[in-house]
Protein backbone atom coordinates (compact mmCIF):
# COMPACT_ATOMS: atom_id res chain seq x y z
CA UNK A 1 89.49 205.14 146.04
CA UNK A 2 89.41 203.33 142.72
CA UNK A 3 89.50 200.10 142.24
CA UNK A 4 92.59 198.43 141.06
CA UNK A 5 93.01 197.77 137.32
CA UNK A 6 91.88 193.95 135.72
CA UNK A 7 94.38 191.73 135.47
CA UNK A 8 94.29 188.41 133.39
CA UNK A 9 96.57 186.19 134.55
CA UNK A 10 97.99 183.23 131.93
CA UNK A 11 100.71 180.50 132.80
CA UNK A 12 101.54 178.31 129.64
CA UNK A 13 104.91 176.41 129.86
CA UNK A 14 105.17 177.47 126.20
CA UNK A 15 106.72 180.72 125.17
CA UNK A 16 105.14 181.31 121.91
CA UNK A 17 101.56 180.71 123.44
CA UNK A 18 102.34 183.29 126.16
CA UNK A 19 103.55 185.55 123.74
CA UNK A 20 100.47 185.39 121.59
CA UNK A 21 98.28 185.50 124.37
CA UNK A 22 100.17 188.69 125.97
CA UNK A 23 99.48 190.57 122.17
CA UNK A 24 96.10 189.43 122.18
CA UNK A 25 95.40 191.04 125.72
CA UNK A 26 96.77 194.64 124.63
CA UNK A 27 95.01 194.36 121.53
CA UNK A 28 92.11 194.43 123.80
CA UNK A 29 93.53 196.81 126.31
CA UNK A 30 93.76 194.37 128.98
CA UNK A 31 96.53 193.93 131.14
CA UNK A 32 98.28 190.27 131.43
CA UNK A 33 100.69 188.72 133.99
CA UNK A 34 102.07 186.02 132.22
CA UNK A 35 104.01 182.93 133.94
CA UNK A 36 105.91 179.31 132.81
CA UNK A 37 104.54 177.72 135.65
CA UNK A 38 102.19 177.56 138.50
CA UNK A 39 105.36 178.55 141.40
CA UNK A 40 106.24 182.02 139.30
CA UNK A 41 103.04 182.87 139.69
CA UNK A 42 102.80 181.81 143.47
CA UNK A 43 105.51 183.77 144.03
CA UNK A 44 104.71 187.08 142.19
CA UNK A 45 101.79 186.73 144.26
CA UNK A 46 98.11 187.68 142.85
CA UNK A 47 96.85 191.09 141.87
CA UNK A 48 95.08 193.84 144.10
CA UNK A 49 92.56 194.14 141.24
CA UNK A 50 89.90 191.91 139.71
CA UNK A 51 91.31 189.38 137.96
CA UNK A 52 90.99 186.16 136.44
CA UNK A 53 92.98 182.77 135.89
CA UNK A 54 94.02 181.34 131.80
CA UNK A 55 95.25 178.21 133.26
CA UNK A 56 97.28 175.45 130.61
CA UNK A 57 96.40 171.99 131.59
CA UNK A 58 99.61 170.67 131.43
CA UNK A 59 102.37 171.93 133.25
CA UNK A 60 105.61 171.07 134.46
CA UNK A 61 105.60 170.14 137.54
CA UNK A 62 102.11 171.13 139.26
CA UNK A 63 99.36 170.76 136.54
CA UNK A 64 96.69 173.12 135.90
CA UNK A 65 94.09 170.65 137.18
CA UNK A 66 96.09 169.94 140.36
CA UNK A 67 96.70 173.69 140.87
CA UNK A 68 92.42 174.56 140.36
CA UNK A 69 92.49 171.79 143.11
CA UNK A 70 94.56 173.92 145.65
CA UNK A 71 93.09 176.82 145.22
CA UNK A 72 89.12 175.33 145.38
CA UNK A 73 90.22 173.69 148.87
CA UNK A 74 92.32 176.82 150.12
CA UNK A 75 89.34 178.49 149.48
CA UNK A 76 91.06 180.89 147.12
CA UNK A 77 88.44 181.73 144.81
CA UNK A 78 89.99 182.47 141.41
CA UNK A 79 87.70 182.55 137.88
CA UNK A 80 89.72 179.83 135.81
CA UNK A 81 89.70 179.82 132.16
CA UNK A 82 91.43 176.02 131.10
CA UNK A 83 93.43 175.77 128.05
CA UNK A 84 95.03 172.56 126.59
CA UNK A 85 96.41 170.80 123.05
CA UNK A 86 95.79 167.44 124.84
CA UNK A 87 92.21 167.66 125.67
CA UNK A 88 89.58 164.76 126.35
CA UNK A 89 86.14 164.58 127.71
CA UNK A 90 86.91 163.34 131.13
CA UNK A 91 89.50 166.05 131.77
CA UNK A 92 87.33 168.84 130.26
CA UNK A 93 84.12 167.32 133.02
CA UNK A 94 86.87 167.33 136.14
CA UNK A 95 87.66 170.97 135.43
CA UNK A 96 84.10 172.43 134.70
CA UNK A 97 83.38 170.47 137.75
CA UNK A 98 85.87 172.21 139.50
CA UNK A 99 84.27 175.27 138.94
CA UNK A 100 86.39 176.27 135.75
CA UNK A 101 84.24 179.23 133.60
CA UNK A 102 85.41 177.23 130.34
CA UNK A 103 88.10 174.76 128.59
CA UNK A 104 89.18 175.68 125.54
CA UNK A 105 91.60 173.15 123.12
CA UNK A 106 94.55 174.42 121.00
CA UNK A 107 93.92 176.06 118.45
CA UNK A 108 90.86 178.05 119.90
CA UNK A 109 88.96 181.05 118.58
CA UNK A 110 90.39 184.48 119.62
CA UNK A 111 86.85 185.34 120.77
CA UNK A 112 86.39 182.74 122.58
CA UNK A 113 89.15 183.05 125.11
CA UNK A 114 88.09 186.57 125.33
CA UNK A 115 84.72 185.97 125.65
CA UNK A 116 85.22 183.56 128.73
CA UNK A 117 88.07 186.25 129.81
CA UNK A 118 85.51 189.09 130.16
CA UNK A 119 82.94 186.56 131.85
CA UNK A 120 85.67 185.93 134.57
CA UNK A 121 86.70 189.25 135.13
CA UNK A 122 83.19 190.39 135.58
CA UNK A 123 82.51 187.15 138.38
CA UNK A 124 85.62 188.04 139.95
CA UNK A 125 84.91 191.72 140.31
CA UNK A 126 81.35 190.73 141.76
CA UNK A 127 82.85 188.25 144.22
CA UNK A 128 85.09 190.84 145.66
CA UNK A 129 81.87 193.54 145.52
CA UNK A 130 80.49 191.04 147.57
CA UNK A 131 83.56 190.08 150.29
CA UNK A 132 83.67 193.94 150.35
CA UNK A 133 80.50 194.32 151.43
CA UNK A 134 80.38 191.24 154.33
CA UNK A 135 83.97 192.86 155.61
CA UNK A 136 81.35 196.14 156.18
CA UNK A 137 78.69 194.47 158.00
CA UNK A 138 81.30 192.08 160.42
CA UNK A 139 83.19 195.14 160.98
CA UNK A 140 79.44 197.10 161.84
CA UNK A 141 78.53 193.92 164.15
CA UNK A 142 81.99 193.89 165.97
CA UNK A 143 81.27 197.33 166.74
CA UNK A 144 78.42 196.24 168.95
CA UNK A 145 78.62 194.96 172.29
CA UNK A 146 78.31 191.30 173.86
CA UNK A 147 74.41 192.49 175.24
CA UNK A 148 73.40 194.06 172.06
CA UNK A 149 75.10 191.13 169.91
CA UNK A 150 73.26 188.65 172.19
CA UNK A 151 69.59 191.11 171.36
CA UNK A 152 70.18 191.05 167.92
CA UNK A 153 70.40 187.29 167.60
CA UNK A 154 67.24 186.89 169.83
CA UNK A 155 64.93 189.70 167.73
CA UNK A 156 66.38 188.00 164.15
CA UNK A 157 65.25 184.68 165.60
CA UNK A 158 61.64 186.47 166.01
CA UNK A 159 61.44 186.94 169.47
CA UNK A 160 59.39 189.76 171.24
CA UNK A 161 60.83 192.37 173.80
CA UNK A 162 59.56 191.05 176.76
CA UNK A 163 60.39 187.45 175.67
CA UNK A 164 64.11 188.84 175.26
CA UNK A 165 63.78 190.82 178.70
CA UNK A 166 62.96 187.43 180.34
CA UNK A 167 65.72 185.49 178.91
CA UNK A 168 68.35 188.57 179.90
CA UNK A 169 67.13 189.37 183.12
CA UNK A 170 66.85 192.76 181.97
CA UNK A 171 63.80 195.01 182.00
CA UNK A 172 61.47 195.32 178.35
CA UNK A 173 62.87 199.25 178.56
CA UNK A 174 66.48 197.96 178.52
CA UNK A 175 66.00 196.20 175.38
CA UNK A 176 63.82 198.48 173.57
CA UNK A 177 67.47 200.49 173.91
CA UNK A 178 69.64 197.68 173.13
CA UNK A 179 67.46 197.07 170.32
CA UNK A 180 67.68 200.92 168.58
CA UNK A 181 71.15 200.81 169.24
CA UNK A 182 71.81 197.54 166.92
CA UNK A 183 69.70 198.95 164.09
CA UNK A 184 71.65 202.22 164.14
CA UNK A 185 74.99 200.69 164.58
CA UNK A 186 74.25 197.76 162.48
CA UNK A 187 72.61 200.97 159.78
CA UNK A 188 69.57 198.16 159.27
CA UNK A 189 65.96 200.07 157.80
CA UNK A 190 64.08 197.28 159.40
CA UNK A 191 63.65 193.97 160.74
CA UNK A 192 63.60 192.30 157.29
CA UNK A 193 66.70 194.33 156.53
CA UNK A 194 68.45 193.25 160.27
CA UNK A 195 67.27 189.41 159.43
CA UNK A 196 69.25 189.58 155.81
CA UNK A 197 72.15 190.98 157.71
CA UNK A 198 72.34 187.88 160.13
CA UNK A 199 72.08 185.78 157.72
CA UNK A 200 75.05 187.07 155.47
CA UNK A 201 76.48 186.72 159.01
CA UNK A 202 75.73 183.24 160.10
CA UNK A 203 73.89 184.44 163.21
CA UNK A 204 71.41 181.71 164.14
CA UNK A 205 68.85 183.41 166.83
């Protein structure tokens, strides 16, 4: 199935800026969601498809620093793109801080914002490449059960068969099985491969 389309989302508190901003995103062929304030937006909900935040800085009622603060501790990870006609150093250094892909002060170049637009779509779309792929690999270690879970974190950790055996109470044979099992079930080419797997997991042997 294909992925859903891009989606750039922009909340301004000033019509004329979201205006402009929606016409510059279909002059590009990019689709824009564009909202007065930070609650429209919470409650349209975000987008199935990669996407990425043009965030004014100030807002009524939640700002757009106070909002990039929410999301960073919600662990919503959301490529931010700040934009503000009241801009100073210190506010610029709290929101690149805050992990915000630029800041950008009234009037900015078109390119610019669609520069830093593109850069967020493209971190956003590898961030959910990457969540895909860790969904896959819980979903292959769930499959596997409590014994060969309990192998797999004992041969990462580097331990032989017969040191494994010992600590199970189970004979060298038994493992050797439990062992084939997890690398077919867990679809790992070898040890290195099984080790990289645990760690994207957090399994500690």
């Amino acid at each position: 199935m294909a992925e859903a389309a891009d989606t750039v989302i922009v909340i301004d508190d000033d019509p004329d800026v979201l205006s402009a901003l929606g016409r510059l995103l279909r002059s590009v062929g990019l689709h824009g969601d564009l909202y007065g304030t930070v609650s429209e937006f919470l409650k349209a909900g975000r987008p199935k498809g990669p996407a990425c935040l043009v965030l004014d800085v100030r807002l009524p009622g939640q700002s757009g620093l106070d909002f990039q603060r929410e999301l960073t501790n919600a662990g919503a990870r959301l490529p931010i793109i700040f934009i503000t006609g009241h801009g100073d150093i210190p506010m610029s250094v709290r929101a690149i801080k805050g992990g915000a892909i630029e800041f950008l002060t009234k009037p900015f170049r078109e390119q610019d914002l669609l520069d830093a637009i593109q850069s967020g779509l493209e971190q956003d779309r590898h961030q959910r490449q990457r969540d895909a792929a860790l969904a896959r690999l819980r979903t292959s270690f769930d499959s596997l059960t409590p014994r060969e879970q309990a192998v797999m974190a004992q041969v990462v950790g580097g331990r032989l068969n017969k040191q494994i055996a010992a600590d199970l109470g189970v004979s060298e044979i038994t493992i050797k099985v439990h062992r084939r099992n997890v690398m077919l079930k867990m679809a790992a080419t070898s040890l290195a491969d099984l080790v990289l797997m645990a760690e994207k997991l957090n399994i500690v042997g």
